[in-house]
C-alpha atoms as a PDB file:
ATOM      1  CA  UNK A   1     128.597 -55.336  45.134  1.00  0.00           C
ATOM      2  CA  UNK A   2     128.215 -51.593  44.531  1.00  0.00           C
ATOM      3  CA  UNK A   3     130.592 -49.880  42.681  1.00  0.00           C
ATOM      4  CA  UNK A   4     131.570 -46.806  44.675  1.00  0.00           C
ATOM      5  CA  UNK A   5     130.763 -43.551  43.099  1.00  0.00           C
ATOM      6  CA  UNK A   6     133.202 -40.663  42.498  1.00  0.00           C
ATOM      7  CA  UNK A   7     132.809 -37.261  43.755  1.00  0.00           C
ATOM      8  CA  UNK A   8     128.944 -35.973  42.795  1.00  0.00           C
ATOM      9  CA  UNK A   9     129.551 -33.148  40.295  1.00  0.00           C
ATOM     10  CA  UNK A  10     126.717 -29.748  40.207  1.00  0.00           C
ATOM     11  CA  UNK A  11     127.011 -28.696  36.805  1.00  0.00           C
ATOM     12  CA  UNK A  12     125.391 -25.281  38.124  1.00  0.00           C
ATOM     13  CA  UNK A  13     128.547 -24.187  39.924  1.00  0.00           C
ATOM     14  CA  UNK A  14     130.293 -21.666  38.703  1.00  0.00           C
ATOM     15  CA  UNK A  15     134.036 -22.424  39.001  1.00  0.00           C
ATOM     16  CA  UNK A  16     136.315 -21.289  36.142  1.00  0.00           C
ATOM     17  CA  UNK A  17     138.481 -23.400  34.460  1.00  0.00           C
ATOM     18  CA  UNK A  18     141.790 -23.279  34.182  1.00  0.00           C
ATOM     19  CA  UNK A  19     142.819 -21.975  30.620  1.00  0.00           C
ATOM     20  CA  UNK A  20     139.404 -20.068  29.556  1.00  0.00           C
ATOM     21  CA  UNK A  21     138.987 -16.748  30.108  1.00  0.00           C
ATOM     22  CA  UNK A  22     137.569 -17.032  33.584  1.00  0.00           C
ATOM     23  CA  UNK A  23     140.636 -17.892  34.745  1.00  0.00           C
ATOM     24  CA  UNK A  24     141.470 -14.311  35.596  1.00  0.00           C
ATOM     25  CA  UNK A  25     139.348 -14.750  38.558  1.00  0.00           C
ATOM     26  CA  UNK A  26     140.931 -17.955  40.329  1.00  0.00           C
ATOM     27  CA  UNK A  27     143.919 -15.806  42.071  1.00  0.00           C
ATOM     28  CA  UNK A  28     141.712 -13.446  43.115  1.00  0.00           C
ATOM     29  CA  UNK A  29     139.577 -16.269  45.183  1.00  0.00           C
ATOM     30  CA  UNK A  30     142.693 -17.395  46.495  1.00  0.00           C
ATOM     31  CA  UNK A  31     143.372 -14.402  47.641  1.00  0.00           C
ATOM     32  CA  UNK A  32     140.264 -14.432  49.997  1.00  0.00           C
ATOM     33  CA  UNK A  33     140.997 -17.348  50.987  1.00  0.00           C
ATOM     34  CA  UNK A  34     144.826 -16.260  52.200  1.00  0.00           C
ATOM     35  CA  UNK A  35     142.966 -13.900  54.398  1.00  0.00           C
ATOM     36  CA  UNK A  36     140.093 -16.380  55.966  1.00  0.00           C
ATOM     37  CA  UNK A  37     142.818 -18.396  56.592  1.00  0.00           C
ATOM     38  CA  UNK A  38     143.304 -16.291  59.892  1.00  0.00           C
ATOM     39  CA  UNK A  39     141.038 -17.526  63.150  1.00  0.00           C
ATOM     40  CA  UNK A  40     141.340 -14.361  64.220  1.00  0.00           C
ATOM     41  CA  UNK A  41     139.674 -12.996  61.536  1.00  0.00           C
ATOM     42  CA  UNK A  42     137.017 -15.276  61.261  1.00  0.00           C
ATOM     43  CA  UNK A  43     136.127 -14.618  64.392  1.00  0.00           C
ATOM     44  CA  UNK A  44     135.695 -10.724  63.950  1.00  0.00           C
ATOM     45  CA  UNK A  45     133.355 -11.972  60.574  1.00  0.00           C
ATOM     46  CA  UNK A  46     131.712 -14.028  63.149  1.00  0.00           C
ATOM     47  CA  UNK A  47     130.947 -10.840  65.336  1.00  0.00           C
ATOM     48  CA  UNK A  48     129.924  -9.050  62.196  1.00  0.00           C
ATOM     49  CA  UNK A  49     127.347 -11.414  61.308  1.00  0.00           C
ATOM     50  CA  UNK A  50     125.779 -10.964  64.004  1.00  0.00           C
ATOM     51  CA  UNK A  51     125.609  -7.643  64.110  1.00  0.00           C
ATOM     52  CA  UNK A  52     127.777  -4.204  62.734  1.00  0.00           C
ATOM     53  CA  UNK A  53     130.383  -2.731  65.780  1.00  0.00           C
ATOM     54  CA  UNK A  54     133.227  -0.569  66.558  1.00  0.00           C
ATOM     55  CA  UNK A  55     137.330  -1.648  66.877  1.00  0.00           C
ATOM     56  CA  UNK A  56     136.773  -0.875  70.304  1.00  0.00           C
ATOM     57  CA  UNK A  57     133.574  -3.248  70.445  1.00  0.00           C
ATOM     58  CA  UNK A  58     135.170  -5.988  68.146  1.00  0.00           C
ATOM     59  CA  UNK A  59     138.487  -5.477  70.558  1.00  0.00           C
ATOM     60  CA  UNK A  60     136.201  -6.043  73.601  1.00  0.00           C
ATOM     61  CA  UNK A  61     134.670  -8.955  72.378  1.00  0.00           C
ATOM     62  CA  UNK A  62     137.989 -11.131  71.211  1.00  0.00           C
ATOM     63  CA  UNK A  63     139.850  -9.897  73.851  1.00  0.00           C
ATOM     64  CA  UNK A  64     142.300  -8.215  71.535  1.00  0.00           C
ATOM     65  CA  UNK A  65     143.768  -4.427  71.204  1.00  0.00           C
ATOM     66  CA  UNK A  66     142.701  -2.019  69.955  1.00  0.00           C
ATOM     67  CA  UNK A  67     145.247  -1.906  67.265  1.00  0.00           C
ATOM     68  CA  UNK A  68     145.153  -5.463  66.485  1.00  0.00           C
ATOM     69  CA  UNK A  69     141.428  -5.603  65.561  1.00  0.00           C
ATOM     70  CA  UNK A  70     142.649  -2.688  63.446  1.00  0.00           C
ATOM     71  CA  UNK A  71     144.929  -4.292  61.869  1.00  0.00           C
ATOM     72  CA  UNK A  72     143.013  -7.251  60.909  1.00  0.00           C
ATOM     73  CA  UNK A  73     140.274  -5.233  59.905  1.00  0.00           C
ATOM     74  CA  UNK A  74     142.370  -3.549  57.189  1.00  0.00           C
ATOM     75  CA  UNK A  75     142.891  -6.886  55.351  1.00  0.00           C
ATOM     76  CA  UNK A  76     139.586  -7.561  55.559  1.00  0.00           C
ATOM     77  CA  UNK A  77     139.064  -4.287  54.180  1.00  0.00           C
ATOM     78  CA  UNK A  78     141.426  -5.256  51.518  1.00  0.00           C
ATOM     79  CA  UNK A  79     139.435  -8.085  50.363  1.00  0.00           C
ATOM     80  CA  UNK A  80     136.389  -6.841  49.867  1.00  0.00           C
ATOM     81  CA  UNK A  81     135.017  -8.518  52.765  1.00  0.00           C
ATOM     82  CA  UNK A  82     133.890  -6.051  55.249  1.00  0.00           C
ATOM     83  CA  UNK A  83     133.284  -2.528  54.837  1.00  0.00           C
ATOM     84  CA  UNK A  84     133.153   0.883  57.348  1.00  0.00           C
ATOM     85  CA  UNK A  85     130.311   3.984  57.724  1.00  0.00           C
ATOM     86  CA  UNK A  86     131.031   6.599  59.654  1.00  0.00           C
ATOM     87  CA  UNK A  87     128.701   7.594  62.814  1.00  0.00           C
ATOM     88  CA  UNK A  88     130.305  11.069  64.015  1.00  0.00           C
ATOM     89  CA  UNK A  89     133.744  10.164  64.802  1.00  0.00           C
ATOM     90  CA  UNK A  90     133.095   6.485  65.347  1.00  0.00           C
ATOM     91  CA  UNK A  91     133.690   4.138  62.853  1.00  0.00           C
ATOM     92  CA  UNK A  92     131.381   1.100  62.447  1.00  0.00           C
ATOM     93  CA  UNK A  93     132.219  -2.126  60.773  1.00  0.00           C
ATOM     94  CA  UNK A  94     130.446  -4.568  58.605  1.00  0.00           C
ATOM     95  CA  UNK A  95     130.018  -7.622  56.498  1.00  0.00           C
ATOM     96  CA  UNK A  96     130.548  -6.462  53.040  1.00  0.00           C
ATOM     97  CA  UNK A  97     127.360  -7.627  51.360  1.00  0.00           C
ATOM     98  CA  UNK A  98     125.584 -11.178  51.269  1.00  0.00           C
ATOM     99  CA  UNK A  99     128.167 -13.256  49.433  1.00  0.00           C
ATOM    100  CA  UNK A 100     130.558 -13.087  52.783  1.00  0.00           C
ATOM    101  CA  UNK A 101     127.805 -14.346  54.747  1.00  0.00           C
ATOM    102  CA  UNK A 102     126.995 -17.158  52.343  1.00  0.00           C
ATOM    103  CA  UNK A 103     130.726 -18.119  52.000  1.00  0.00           C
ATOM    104  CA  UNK A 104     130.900 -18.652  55.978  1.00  0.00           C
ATOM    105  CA  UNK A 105     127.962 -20.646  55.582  1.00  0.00           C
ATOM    106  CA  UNK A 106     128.772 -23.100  53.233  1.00  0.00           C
ATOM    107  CA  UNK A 107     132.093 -23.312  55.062  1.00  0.00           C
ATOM    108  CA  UNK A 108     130.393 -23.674  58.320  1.00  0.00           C
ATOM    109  CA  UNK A 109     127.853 -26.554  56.711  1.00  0.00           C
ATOM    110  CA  UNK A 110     130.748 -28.310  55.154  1.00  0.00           C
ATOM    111  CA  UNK A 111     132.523 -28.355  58.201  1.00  0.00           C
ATOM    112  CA  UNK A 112     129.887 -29.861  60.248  1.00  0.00           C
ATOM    113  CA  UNK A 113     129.604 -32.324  57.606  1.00  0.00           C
ATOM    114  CA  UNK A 114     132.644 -33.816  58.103  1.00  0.00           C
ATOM    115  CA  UNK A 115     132.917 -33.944  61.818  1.00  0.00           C
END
């Protein structure tokens, strides 16, 4: 008879522990996670993955208002996790850098996983 095996730790990642000085970064990951815990918002990262766009685009797309997409766009804003240029008087919308990308990833794969 086997013996069945706990949960395979990766002693590469790079989770803090609580109590050492790493710590100080725990809220702020749960704080990213407050705001991906919106569908509505993963959908516009969705969009942005694919490629930058406009409110009025993103709006288009979801099916939303203008001012909704707005909205949601300022949180994500907020957390670091998309980011604006300006073309004329059009603003256009992106991921923030890699690490977003990666993060919907490795949600994505784990999620698959376990259906």
């Amino acid at each position: 008879m086997e013996i069945p095996r706990h949960h395979e730790h990766d002693a590469n990642h790079k989770l803090p522990l609580p109590g050492q000085e790493e710590e100080k970064y725990i809220q702020p990951m749960a704080d990213i996670f407050k705001v991906l815990s919106d569908p509505t918002r993963i959908r516009i990262l969705a969009l942005l993955a694919h490629e930058e766009m406009c409110v009025t685009c993103i709006a288009e797309g979801l099916n939303m208002t203008h001012s909704a997409i707005s909205h949601q766009l300022r949180l994500l804003r907020s957390a670091n996790l998309v980011k604006f240029s300006k073309e004329g008087k059009e603003v256009i919308y992106s991921l923030d850098d890699i690490h977003v990308l990666r993060l919907f990833d490795q949600a994505l794969d784990h999620v698959k996983h376990k259906m």
